[in-house]
C-alpha atoms as a PDB file:
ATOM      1  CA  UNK A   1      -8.846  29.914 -13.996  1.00  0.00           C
ATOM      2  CA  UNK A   2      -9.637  33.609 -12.510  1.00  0.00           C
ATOM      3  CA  UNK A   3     -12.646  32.195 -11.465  1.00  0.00           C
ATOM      4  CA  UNK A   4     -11.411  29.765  -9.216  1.00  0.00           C
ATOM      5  CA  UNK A   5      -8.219  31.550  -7.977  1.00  0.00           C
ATOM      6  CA  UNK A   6     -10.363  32.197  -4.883  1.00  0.00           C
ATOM      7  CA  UNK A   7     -10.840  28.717  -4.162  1.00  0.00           C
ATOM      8  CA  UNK A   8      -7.532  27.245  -4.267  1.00  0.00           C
ATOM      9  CA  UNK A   9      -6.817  27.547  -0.153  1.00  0.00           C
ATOM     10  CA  UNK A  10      -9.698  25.248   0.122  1.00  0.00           C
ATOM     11  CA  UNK A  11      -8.263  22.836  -2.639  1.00  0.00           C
ATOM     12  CA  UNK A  12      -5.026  22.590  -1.230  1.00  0.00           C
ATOM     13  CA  UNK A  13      -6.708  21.968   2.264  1.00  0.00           C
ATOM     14  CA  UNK A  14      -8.789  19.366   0.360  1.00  0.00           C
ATOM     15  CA  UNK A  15      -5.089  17.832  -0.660  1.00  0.00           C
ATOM     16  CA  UNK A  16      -3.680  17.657   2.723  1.00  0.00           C
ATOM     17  CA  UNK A  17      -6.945  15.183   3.526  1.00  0.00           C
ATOM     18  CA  UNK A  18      -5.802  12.987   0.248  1.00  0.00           C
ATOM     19  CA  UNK A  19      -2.140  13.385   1.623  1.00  0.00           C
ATOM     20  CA  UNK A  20      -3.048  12.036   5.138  1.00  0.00           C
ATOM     21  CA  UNK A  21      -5.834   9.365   3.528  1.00  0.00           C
ATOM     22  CA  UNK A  22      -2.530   8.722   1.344  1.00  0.00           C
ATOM     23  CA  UNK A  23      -0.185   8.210   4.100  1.00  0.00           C
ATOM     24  CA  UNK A  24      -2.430   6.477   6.571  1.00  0.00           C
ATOM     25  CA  UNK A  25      -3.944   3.859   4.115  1.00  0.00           C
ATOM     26  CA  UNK A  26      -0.361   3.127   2.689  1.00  0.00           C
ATOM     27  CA  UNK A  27       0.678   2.490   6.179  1.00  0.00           C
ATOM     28  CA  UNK A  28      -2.328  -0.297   6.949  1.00  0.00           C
ATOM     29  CA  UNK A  29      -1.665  -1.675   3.622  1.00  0.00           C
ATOM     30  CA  UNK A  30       1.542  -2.409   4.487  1.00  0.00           C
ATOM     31  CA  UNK A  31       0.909  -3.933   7.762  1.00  0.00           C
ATOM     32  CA  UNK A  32      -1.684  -5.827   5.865  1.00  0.00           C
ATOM     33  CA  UNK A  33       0.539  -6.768   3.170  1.00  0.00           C
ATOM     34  CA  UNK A  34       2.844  -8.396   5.163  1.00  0.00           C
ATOM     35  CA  UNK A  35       0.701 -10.136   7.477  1.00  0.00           C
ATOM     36  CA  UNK A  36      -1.714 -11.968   4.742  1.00  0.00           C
ATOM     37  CA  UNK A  37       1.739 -12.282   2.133  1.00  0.00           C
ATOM     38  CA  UNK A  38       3.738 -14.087   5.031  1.00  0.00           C
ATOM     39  CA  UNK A  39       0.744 -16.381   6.495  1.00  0.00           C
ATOM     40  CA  UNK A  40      -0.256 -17.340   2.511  1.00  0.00           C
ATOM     41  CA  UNK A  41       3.590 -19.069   2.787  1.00  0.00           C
ATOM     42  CA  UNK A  42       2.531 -20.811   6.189  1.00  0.00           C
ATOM     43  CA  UNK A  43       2.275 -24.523   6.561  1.00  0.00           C
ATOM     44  CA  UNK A  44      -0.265 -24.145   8.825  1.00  0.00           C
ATOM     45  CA  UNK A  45      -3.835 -24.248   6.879  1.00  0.00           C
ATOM     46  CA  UNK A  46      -5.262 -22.021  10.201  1.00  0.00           C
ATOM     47  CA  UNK A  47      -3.288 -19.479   9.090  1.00  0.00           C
ATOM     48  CA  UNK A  48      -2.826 -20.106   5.226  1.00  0.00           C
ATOM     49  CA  UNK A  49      -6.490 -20.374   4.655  1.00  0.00           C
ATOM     50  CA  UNK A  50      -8.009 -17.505   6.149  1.00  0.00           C
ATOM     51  CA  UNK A  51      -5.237 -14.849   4.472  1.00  0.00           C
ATOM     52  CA  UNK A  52      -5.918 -16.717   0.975  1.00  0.00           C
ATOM     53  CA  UNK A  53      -9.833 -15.823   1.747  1.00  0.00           C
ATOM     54  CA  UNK A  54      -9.169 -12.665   2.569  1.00  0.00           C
ATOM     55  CA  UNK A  55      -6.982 -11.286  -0.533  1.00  0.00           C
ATOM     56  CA  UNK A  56      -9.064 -13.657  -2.848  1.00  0.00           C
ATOM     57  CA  UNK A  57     -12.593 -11.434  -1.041  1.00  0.00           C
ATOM     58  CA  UNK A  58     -10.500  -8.243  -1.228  1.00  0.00           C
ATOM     59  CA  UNK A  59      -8.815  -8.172  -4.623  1.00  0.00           C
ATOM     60  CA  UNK A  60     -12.288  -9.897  -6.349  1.00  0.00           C
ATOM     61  CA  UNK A  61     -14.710  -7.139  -4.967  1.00  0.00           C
ATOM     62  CA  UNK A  62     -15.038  -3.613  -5.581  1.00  0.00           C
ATOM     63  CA  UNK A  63     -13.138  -0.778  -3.334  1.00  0.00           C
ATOM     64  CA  UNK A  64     -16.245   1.304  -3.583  1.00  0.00           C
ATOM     65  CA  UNK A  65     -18.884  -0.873  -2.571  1.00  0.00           C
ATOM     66  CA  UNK A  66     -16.262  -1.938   0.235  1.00  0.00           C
ATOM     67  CA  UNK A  67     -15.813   1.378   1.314  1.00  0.00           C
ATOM     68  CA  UNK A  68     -19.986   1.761   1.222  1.00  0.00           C
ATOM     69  CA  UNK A  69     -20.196  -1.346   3.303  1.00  0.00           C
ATOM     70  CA  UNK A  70     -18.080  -0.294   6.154  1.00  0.00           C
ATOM     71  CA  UNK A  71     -19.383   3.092   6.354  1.00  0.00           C
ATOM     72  CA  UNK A  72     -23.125   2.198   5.912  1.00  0.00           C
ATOM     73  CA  UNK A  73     -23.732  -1.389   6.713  1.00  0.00           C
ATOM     74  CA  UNK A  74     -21.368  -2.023   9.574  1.00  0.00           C
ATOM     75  CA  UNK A  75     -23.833   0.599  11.888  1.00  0.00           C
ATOM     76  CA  UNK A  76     -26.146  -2.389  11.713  1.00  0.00           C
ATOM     77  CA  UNK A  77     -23.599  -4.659  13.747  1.00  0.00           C
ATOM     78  CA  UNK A  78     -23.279  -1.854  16.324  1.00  0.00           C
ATOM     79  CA  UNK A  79     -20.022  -0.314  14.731  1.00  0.00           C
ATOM     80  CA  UNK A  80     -20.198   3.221  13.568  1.00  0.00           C
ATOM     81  CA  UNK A  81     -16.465   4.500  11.916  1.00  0.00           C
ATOM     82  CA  UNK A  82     -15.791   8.218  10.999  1.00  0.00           C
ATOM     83  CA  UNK A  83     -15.626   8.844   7.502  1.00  0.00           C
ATOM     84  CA  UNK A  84     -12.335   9.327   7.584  1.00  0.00           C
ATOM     85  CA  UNK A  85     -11.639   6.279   8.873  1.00  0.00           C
ATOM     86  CA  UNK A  86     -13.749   4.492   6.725  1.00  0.00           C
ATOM     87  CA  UNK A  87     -12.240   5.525   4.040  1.00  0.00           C
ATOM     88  CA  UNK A  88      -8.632   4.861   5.624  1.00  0.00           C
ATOM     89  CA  UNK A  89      -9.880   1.054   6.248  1.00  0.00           C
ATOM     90  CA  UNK A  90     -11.349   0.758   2.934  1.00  0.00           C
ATOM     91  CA  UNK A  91      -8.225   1.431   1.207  1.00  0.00           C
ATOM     92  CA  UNK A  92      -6.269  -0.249   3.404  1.00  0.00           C
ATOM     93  CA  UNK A  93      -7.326  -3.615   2.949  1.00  0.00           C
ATOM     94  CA  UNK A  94      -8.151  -3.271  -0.376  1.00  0.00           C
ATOM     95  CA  UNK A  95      -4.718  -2.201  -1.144  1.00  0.00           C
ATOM     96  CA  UNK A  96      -2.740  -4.675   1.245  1.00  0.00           C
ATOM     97  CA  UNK A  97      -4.508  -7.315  -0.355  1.00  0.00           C
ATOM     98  CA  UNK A  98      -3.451  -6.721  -3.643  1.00  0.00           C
ATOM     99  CA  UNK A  99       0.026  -6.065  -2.015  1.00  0.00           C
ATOM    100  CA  UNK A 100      -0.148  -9.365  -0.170  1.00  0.00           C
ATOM    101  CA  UNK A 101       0.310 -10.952  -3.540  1.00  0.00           C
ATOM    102  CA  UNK A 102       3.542  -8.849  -4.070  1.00  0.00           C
ATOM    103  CA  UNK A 103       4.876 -10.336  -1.217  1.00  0.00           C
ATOM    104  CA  UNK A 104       4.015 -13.799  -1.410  1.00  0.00           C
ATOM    105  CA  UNK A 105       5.563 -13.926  -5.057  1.00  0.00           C
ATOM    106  CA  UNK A 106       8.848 -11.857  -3.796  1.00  0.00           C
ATOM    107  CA  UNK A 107       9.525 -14.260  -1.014  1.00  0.00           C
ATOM    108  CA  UNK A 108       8.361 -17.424  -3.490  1.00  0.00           C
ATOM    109  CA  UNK A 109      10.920 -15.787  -6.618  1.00  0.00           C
ATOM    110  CA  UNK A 110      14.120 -16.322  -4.318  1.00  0.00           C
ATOM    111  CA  UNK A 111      16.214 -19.188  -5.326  1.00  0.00           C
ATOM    112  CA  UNK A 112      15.424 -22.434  -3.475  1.00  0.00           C
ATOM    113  CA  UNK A 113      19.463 -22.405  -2.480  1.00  0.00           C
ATOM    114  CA  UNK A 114      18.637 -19.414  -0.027  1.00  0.00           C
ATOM    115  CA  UNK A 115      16.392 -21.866   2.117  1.00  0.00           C
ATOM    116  CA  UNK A 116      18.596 -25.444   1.391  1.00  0.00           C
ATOM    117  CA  UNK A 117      21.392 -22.862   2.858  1.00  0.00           C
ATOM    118  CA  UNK A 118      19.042 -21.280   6.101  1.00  0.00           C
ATOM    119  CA  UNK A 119      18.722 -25.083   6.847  1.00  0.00           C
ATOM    120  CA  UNK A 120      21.881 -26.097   6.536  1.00  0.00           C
ATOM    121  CA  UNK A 121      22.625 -24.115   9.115  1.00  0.00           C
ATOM    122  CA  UNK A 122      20.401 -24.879  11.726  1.00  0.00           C
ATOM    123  CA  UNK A 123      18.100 -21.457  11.204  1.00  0.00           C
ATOM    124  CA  UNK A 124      14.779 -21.632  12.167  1.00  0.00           C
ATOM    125  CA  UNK A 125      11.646 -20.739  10.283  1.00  0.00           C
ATOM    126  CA  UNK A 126      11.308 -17.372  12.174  1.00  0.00           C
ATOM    127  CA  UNK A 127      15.173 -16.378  11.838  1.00  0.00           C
ATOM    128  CA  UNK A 128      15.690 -17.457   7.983  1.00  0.00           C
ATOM    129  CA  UNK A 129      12.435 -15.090   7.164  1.00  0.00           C
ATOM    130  CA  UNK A 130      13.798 -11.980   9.124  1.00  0.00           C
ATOM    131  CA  UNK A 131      17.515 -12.380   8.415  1.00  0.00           C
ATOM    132  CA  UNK A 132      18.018 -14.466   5.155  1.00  0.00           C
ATOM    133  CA  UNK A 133      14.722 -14.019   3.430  1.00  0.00           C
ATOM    134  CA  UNK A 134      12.646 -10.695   3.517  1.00  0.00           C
ATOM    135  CA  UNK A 135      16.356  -8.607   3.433  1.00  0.00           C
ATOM    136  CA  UNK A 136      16.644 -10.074  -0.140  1.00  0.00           C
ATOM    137  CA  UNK A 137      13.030  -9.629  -1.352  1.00  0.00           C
ATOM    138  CA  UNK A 138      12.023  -6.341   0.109  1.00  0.00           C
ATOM    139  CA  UNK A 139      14.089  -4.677  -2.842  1.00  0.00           C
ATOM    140  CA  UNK A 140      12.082  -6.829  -5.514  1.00  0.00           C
ATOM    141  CA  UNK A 141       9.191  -5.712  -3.857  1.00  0.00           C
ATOM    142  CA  UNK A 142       9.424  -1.712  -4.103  1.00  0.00           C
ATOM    143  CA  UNK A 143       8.685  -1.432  -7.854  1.00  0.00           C
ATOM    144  CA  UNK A 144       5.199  -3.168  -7.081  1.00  0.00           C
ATOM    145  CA  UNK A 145       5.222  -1.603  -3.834  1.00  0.00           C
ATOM    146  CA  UNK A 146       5.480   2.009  -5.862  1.00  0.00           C
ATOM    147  CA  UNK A 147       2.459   0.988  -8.148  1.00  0.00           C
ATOM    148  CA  UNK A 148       0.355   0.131  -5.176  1.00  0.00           C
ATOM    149  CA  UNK A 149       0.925   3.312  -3.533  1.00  0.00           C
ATOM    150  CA  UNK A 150       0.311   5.596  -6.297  1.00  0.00           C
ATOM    151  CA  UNK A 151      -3.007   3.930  -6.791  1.00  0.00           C
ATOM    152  CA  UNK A 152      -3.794   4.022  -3.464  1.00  0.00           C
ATOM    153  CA  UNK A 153      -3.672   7.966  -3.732  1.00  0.00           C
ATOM    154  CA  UNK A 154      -5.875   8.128  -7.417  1.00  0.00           C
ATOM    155  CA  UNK A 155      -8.679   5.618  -5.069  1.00  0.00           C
ATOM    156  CA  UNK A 156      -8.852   8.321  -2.489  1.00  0.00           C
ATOM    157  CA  UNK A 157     -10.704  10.284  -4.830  1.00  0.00           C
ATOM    158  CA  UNK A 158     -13.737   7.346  -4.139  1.00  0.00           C
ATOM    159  CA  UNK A 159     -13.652   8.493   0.166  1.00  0.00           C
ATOM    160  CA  UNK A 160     -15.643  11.969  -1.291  1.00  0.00           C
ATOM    161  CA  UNK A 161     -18.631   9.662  -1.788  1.00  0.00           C
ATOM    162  CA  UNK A 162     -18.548   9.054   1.888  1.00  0.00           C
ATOM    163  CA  UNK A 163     -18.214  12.780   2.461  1.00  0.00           C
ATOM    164  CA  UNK A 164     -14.841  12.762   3.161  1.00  0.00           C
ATOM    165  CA  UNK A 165     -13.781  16.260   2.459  1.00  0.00           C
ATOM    166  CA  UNK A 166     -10.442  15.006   0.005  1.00  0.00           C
ATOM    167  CA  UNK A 167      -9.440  17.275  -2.889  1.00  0.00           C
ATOM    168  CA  UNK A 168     -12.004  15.839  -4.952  1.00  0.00           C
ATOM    169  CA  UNK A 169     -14.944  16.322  -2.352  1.00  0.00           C
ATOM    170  CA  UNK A 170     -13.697  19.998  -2.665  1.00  0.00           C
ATOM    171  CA  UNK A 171     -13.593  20.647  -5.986  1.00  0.00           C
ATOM    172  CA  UNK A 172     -17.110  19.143  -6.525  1.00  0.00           C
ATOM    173  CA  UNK A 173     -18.290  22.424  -4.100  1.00  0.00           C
ATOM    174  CA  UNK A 174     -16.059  24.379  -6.085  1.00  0.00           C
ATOM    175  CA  UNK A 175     -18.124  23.282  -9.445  1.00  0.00           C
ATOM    176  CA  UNK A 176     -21.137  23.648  -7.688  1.00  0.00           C
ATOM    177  CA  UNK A 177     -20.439  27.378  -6.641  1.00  0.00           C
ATOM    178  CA  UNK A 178     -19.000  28.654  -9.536  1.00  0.00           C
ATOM    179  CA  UNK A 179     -20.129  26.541 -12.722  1.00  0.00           C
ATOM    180  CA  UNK A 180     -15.751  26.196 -14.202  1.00  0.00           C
ATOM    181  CA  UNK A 181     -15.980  22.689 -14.480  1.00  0.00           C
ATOM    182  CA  UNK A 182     -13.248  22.450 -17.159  1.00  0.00           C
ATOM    183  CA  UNK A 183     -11.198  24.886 -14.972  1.00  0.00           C
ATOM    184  CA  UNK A 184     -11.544  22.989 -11.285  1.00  0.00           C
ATOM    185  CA  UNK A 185     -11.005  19.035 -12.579  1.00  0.00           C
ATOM    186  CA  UNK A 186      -7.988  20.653 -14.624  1.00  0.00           C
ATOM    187  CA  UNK A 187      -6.659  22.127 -11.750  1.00  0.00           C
ATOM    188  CA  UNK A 188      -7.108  18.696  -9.474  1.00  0.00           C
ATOM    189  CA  UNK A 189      -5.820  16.444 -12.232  1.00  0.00           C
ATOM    190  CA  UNK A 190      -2.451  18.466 -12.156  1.00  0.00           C
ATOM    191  CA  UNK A 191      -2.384  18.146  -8.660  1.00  0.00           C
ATOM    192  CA  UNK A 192      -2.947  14.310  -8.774  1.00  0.00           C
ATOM    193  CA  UNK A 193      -0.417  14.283 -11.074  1.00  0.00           C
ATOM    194  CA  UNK A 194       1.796  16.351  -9.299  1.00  0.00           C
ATOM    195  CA  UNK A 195       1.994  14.049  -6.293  1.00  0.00           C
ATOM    196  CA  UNK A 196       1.997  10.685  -8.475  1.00  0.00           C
ATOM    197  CA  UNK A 197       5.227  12.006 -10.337  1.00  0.00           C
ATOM    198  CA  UNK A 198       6.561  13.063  -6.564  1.00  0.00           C
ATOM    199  CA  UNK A 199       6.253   9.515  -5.199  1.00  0.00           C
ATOM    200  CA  UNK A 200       7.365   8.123  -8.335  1.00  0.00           C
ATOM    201  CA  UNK A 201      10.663   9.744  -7.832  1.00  0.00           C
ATOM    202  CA  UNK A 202      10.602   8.929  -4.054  1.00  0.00           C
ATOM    203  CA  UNK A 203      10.534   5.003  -5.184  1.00  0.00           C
ATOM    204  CA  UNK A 204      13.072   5.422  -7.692  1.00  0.00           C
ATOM    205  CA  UNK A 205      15.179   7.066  -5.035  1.00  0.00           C
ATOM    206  CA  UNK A 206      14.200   4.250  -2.717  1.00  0.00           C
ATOM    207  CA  UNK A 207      14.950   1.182  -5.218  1.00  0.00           C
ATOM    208  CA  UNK A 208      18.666   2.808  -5.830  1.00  0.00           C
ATOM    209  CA  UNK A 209      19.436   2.946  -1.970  1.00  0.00           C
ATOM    210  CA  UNK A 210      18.022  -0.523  -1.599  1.00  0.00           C
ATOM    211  CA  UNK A 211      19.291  -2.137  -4.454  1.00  0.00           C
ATOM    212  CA  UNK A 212      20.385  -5.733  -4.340  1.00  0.00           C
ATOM    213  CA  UNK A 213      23.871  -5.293  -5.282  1.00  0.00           C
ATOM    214  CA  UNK A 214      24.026  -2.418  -2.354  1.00  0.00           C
ATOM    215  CA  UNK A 215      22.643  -4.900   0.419  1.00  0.00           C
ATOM    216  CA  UNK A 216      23.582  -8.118  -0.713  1.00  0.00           C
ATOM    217  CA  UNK A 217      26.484  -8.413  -2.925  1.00  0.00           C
ATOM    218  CA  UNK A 218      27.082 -12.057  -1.874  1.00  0.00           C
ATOM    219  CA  UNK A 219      24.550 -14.499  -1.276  1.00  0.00           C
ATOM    220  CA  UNK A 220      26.046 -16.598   0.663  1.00  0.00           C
ATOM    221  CA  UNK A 221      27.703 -14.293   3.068  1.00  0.00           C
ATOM    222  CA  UNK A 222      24.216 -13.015   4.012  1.00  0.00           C
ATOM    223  CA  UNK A 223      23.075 -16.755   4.742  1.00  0.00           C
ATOM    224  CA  UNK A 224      25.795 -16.847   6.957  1.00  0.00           C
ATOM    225  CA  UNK A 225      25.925 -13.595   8.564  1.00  0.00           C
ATOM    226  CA  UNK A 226      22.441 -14.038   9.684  1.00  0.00           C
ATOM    227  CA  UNK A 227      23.352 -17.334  11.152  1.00  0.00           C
ATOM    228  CA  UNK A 228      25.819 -15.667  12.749  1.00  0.00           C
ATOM    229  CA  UNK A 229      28.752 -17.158  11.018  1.00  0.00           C
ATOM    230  CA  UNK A 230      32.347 -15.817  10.617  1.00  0.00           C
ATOM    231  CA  UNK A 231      32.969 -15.426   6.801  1.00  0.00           C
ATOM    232  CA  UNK A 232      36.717 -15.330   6.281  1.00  0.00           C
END
């Protein structure tokens, strides 16, 4: 460990680049998530279609050779992205699609009553997601949600192959300069590890302030305070 002691300012710079590829994929993900998840449950096949291609193309291919196609291949079409973001797209899809899934199944695992009652009372397709339905399966989906996340953080370690300089880029040049292999992945794997615990406890912090009996002890009374109903 002596040998490396020197090098740990430029490991924990390399882990403020996985924090931010963390952080910034996690957010796409989730933009992604929702988008393909919510037009999967369309009627419309022009929008139903194309999301079930996408997660289907995303979730069946590897992240890496993703992540080598848009930094290498897409400067053929005329589109040249950082590394960085590269890497940030890379995992973003490939996460969101897998997320997608998590959403489509929370929103599908709701009893049918929830939607008999958003009809019942008039609610259109727009309202009854916003107000009736996501409010009740957001909270199923943080456990998933969780698992996505911290698995989005162990892929970042693949963005070094684009020379992306992450915590594991840096502790490659560490190897190479001082030859304490066993010492340098040690010291990133408790780091990983580190963080993964960290945002395990930051979902099971999240899941208890969101639980279902917190937000929605009754049903009903959410049906009908999103349709703007008096509940006496």
């Amino acid at each position: 460990m002596s040998a490396i002691a020197p090098y740990l300012p430029l490991l924990l710079d390399g882990l403020l680049i996985t924090l931010a590829l963390t952080v910034c994929g996690m957010a796409l993900a989730l933009v992604v998530a929702f988008t393909a998840g919510l037009a999967r449950l369309s009627p419309r096949r022009l929008l139903r279609w194309p999301a079930g291609i996408f997660v289907e193309v995303f979730r069946g291919t590897s992240m890496l050779v993703q992540l080598f196609w848009l930094f290498f291949a897409l400067p053929f079409f005329g589109i040249q992205l950082t590394p960085f973001a590269a890497g940030v797209l890379a995992l973003g899809l490939n996460e969101g699609a897998y997320a997608a899934e998590i959403v489509r199944g929370s929103i599908n695992s709701l009893p049918r009553g929830q939607h008999e009652a958003a009809a019942a009372l008039s609610m259109s397709p727009s309202l009854k997601m916003r107000r009736v339905l996501l409010p009740q399966a957001i909270p199923v989906m943080l456990p998933s949600f969780g698992n996505v996340l911290i698995d989005l953080l162990k892929n970042t370690s693949l963005v070094s192959l684009v020379t992306v300089a992450d915590l594991t880029f840096r502790a490659q040049m560490v190897r190479t300069s001082t030859g304490a292999t066993t010492a340098v992945f040690g010291t990133i794997l408790v780091m990983y590890f580190v963080v993964s615990y960290l945002l395990s406890l930051g979902r099971g912090w999240l899941e208890k302030r969101v639980a279902p009996d917190r937000i929605a002890p009754d049903r009903t009374t959410l049906v009908r305070k999103a349709a703007g109903g008096v509940v006496q």
